[in-house]
Protein backbone atom coordinates (compact mmCIF):
# COMPACT_ATOMS: atom_id res chain seq x y z
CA UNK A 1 0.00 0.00 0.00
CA UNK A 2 1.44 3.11 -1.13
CA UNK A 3 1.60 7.05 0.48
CA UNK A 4 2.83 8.94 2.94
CA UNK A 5 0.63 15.08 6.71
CA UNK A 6 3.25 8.18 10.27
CA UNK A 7 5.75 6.42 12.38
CA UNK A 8 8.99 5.48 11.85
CA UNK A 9 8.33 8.34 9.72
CA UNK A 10 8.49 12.10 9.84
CA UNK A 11 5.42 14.03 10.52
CA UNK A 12 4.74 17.20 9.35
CA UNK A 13 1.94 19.01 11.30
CA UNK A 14 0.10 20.70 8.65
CA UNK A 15 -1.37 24.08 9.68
CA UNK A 16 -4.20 24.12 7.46
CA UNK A 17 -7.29 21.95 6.87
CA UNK A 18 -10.63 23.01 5.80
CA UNK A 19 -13.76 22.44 8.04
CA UNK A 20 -13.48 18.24 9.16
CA UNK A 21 -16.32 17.81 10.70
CA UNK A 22 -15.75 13.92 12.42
CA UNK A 23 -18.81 12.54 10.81
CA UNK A 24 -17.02 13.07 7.72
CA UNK A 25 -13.82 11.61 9.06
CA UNK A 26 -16.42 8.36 9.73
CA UNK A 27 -17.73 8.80 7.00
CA UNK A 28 -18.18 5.21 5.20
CA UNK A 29 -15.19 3.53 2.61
CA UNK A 30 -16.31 1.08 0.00
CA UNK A 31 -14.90 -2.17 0.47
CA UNK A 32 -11.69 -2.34 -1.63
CA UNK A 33 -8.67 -5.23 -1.91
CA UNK A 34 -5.24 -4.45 -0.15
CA UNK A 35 -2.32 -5.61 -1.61
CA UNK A 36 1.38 -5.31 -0.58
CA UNK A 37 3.40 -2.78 -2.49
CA UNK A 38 6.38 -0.95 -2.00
CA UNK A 39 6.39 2.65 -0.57
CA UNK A 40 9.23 4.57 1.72
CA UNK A 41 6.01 6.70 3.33
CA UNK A 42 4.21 2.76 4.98
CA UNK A 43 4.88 3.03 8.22
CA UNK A 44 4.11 0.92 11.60
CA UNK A 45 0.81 1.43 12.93
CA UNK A 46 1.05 2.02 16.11
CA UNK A 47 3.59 4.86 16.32
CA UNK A 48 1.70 6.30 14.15
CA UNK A 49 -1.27 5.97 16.26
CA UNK A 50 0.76 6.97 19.53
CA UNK A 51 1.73 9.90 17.78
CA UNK A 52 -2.01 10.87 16.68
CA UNK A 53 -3.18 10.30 20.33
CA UNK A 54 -0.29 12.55 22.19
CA UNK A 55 -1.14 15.47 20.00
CA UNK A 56 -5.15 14.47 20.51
CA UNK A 57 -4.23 14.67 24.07
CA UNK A 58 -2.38 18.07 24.50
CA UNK A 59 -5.50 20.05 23.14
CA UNK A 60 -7.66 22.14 25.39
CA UNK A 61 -10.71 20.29 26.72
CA UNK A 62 -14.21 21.11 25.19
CA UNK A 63 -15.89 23.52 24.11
CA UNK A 64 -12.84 24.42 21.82
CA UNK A 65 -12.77 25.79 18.10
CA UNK A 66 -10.11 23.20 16.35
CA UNK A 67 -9.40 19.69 15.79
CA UNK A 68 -6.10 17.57 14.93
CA UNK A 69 -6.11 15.34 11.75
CA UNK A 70 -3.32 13.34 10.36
CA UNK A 71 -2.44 14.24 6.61
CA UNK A 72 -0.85 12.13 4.05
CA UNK A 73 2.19 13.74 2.28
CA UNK A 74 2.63 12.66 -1.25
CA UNK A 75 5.51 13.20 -3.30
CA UNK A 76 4.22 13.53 -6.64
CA UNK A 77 1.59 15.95 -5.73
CA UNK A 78 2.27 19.82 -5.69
CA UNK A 79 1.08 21.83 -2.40
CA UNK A 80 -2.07 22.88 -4.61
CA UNK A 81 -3.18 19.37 -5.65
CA UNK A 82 -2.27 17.56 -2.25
CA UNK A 83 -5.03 20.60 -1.17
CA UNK A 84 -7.55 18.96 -3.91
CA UNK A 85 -6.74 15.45 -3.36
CA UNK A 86 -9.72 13.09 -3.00
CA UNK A 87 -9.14 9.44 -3.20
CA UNK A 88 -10.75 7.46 -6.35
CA UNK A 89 -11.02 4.37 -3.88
CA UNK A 90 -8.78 3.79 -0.84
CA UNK A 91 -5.80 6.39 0.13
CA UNK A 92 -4.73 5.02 3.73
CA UNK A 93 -5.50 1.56 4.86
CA UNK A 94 -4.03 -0.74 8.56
CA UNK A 95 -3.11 -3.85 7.25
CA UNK A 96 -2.22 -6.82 10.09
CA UNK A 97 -1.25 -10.65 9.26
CA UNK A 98 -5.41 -11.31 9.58
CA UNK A 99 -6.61 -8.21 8.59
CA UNK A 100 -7.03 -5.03 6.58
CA UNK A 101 -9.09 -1.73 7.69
CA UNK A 102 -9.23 1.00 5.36
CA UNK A 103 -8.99 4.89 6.70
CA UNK A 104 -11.89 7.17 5.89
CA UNK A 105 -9.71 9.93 4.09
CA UNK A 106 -11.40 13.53 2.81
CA UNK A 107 -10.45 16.00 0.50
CA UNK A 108 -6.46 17.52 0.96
CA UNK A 109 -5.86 13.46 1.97
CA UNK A 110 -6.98 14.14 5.87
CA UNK A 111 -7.78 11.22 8.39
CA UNK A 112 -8.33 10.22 11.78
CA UNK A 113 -6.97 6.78 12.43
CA UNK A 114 -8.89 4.57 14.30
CA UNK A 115 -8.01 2.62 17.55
CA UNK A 116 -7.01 -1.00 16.57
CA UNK A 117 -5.51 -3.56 19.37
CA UNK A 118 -5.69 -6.74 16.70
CA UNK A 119 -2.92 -4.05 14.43
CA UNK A 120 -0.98 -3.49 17.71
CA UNK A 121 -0.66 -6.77 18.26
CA UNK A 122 0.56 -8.19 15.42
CA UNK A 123 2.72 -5.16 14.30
CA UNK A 124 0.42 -4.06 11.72
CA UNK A 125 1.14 -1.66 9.08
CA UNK A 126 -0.04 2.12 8.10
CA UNK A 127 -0.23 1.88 4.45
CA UNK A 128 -0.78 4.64 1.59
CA UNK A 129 -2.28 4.08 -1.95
CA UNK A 130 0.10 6.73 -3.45
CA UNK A 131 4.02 7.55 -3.16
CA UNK A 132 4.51 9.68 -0.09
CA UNK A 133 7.08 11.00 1.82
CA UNK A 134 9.18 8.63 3.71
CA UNK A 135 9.09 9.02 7.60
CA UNK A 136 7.05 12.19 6.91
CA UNK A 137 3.65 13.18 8.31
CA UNK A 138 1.47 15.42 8.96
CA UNK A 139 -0.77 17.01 11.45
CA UNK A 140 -3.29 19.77 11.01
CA UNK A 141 -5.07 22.42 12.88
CA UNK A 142 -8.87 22.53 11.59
CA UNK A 143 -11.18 24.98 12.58
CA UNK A 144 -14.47 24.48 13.37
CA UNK A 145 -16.84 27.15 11.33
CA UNK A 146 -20.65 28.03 11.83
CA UNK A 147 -21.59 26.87 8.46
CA UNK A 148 -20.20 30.21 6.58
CA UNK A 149 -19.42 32.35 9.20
CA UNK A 150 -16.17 32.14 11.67
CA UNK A 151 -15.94 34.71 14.38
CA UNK A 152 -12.58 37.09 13.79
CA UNK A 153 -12.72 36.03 17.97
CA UNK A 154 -12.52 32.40 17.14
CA UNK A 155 -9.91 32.56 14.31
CA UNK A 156 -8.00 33.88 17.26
CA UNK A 157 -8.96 31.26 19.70
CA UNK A 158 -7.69 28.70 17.28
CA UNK A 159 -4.36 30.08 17.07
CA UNK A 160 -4.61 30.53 20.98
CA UNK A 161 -5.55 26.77 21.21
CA UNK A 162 -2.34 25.82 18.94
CA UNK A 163 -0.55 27.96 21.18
CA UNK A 164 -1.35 25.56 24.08
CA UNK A 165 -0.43 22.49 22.39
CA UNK A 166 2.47 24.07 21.47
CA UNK A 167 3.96 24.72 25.03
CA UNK A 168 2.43 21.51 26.32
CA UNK A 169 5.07 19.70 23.93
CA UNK A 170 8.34 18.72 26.01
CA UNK A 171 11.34 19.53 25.18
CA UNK A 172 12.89 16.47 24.87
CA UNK A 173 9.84 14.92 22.49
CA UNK A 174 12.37 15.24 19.37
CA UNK A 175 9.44 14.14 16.98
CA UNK A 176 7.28 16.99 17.74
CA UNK A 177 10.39 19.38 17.25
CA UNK A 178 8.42 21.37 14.59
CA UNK A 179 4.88 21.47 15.88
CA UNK A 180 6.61 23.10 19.17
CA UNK A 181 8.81 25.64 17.39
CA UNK A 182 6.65 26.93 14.79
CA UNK A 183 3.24 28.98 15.01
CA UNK A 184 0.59 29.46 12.63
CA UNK A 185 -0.69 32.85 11.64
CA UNK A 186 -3.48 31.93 9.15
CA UNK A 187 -6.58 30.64 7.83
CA UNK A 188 -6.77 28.73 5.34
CA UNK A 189 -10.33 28.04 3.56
CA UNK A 190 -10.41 25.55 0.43
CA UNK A 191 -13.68 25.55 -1.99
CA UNK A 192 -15.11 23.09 -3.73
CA UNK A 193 -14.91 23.26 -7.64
CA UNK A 194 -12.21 25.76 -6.72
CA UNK A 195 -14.90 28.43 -6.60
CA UNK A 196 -14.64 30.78 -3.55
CA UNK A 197 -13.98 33.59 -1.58
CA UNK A 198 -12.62 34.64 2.10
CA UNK A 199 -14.56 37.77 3.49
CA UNK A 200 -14.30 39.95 6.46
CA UNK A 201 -17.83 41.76 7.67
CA UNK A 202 -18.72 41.18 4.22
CA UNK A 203 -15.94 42.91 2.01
CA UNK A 204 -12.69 41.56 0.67
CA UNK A 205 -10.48 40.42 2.97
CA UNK A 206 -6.84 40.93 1.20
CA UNK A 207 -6.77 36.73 1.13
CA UNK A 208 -3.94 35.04 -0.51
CA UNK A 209 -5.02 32.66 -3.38
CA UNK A 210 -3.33 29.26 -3.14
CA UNK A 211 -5.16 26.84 -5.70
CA UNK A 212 -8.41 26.24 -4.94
CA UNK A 213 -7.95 27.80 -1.53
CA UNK A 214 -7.66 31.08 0.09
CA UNK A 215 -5.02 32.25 2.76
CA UNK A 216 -6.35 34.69 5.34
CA UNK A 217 -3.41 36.49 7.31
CA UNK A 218 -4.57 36.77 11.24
CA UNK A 219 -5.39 40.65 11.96
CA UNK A 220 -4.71 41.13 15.67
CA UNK A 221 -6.05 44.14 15.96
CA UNK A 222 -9.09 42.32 14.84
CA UNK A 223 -9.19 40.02 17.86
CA UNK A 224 -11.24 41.32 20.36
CA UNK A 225 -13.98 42.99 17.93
CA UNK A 226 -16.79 41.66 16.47
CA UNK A 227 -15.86 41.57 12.69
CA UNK A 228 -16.80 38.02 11.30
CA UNK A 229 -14.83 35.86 8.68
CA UNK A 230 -17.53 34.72 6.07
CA UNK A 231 -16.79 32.44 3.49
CA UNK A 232 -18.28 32.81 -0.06
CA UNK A 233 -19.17 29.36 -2.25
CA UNK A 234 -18.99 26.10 -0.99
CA UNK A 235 -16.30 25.55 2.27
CA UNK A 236 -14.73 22.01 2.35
CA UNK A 237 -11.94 22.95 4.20
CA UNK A 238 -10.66 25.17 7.22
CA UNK A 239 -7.38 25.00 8.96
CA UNK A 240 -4.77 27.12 10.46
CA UNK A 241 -1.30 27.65 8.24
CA UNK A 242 1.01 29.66 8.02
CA UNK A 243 1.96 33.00 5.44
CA UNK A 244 4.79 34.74 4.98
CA UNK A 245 7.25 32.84 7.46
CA UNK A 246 10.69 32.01 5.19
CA UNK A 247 11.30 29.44 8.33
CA UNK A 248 8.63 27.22 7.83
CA UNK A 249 9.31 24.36 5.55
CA UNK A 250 7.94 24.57 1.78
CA UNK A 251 5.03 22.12 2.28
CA UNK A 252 4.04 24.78 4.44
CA UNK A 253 3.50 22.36 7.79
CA UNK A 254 5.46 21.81 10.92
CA UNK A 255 6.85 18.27 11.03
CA UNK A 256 7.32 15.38 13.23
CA UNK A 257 10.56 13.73 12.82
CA UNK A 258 10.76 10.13 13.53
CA UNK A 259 7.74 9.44 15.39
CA UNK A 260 9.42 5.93 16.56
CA UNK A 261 11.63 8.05 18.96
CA UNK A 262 8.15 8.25 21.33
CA UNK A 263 8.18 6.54 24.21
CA UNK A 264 5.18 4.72 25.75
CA UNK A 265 3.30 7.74 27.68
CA UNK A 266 2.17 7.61 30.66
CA UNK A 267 -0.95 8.58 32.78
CA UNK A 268 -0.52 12.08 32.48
CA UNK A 269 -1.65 12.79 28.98
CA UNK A 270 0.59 9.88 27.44
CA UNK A 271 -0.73 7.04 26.27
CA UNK A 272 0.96 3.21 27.01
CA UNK A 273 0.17 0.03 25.28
């Protein structure tokens, strides 16, 4: 199984994710046959899931405003089409000695992955459908919308809540080197039939096209006021990213390097197997 925003691999954490609403994350795969081939970007399940769940559990407890999702990162695909990419069939599947489970993936290649003991214990593997980037992953900040409308005060609680994770990550958790060092300072909104439009109170916001998507620079003087982001044609994506930082990598994320250098966590936020 070929392709790339888990273990043993790098992951990226990928600022930027339009509006993934779970119940699309569940959202129902058709039945499809695995078979083995070769890619650098398979990786072993469960770092990849230990990896997921640290991050999952260094956000700020409900009600928040954003979300973590993994993202694949392919290496044929330019920054614009990984942010159109939408699976034919399957894109990420856990494959085991007895079993194979494909991974609900949406549109930019996002996904949750799913607690599996039976791919635990038999050293399963995480396994792409396309070429992706070997020990590289990624993880992305999604924001949570009211249909069209995002409050400028929510835009900043979602950089906020990154901001927590962010200072939650120890020092000595190598991996998550990126995600701790780098901050994101954007929106970014992605349309469907690459037909859209970022608006603030109604007027142009001075967005940043990028493909079918739109990059909204955070205002803070904006903050504390009650202007509202609105979004213009049909929103399939939200996430944080980042603009105009020259020290943030090209694919635009913050990566996890070598995810297999996690220990088991413990009680306090960490998870152990």
């Amino acid at each position: 199984m070929p392709d790339a925003p888990l273990l043993a691999l790098a992951l990226a954490a990928f600022c930027c994710a339009p509006a993934l609403a779970q119940d699309a994350v569940d959202t129902a795969v058709p039945a499809v046959e695995i078979r083995s081939k070769k890619n650098a970007g398979d990786m072993p399940y469960l770092s990849a899931y230990k990896i997921q769940q640290r991050l999952l559990s260094l956000l700020p407890p409900e009600p928040r405003v954003s979300d973590i999702r993994m993202r694949v990162l392919y290496t044929s695909l330019s920054q614009s089409e990984q942010d159109d990419f939408l699976p034919a069939s399957w894109a990420v599947a856990i494959v085991g000695k007895t079993f194979e489970q494909v991974v609900p993936v949406t549109r930019g290649g996002y996904f949750l992955l799913p607690e599996v003991p039976v791919a635990a214990d038999e050293d399963g593997t995480l396994m792409f459908n396309t070429q992706t980037k070997k020990k590289t992953l990624s993880a992305v900040w999604t924001v949570r919308a009211q249909g069209n409308v995002l409050p400028y005060r929510d835009f900043a609680r979602a950089i906020g809540e990154y901001e927590l994770v962010r200072r939650r990550i120890g020092v000595g958790e190598l991996a998550l080197r990126q995600i701790r060092e780098h901050r994101p300072n954007a929106l970014r909104a992605c349309f469907a039939n690459r037909e859209g439009a970022i608006l603030v109170d109604g007027a142009a916001s001075g967005a940043v096209a990028r493909g079918s998507c739109w990059l909204l620079k955070f205002d803070v003087d904006k903050a504390n006021t009650a202007a509202v982001v609105g979004f213009s044609g049909a929103l399939e994506a939200l996430a944080l990213d980042a603009l105009g930082d020259s020290s943030i990598p090209p694919e635009g994320k913050y990566r996890i390097s070598r995810p297999e250098l996690i220990e088991d966590f413990d009680s306090e936020g960490k998870i152990g197997w």
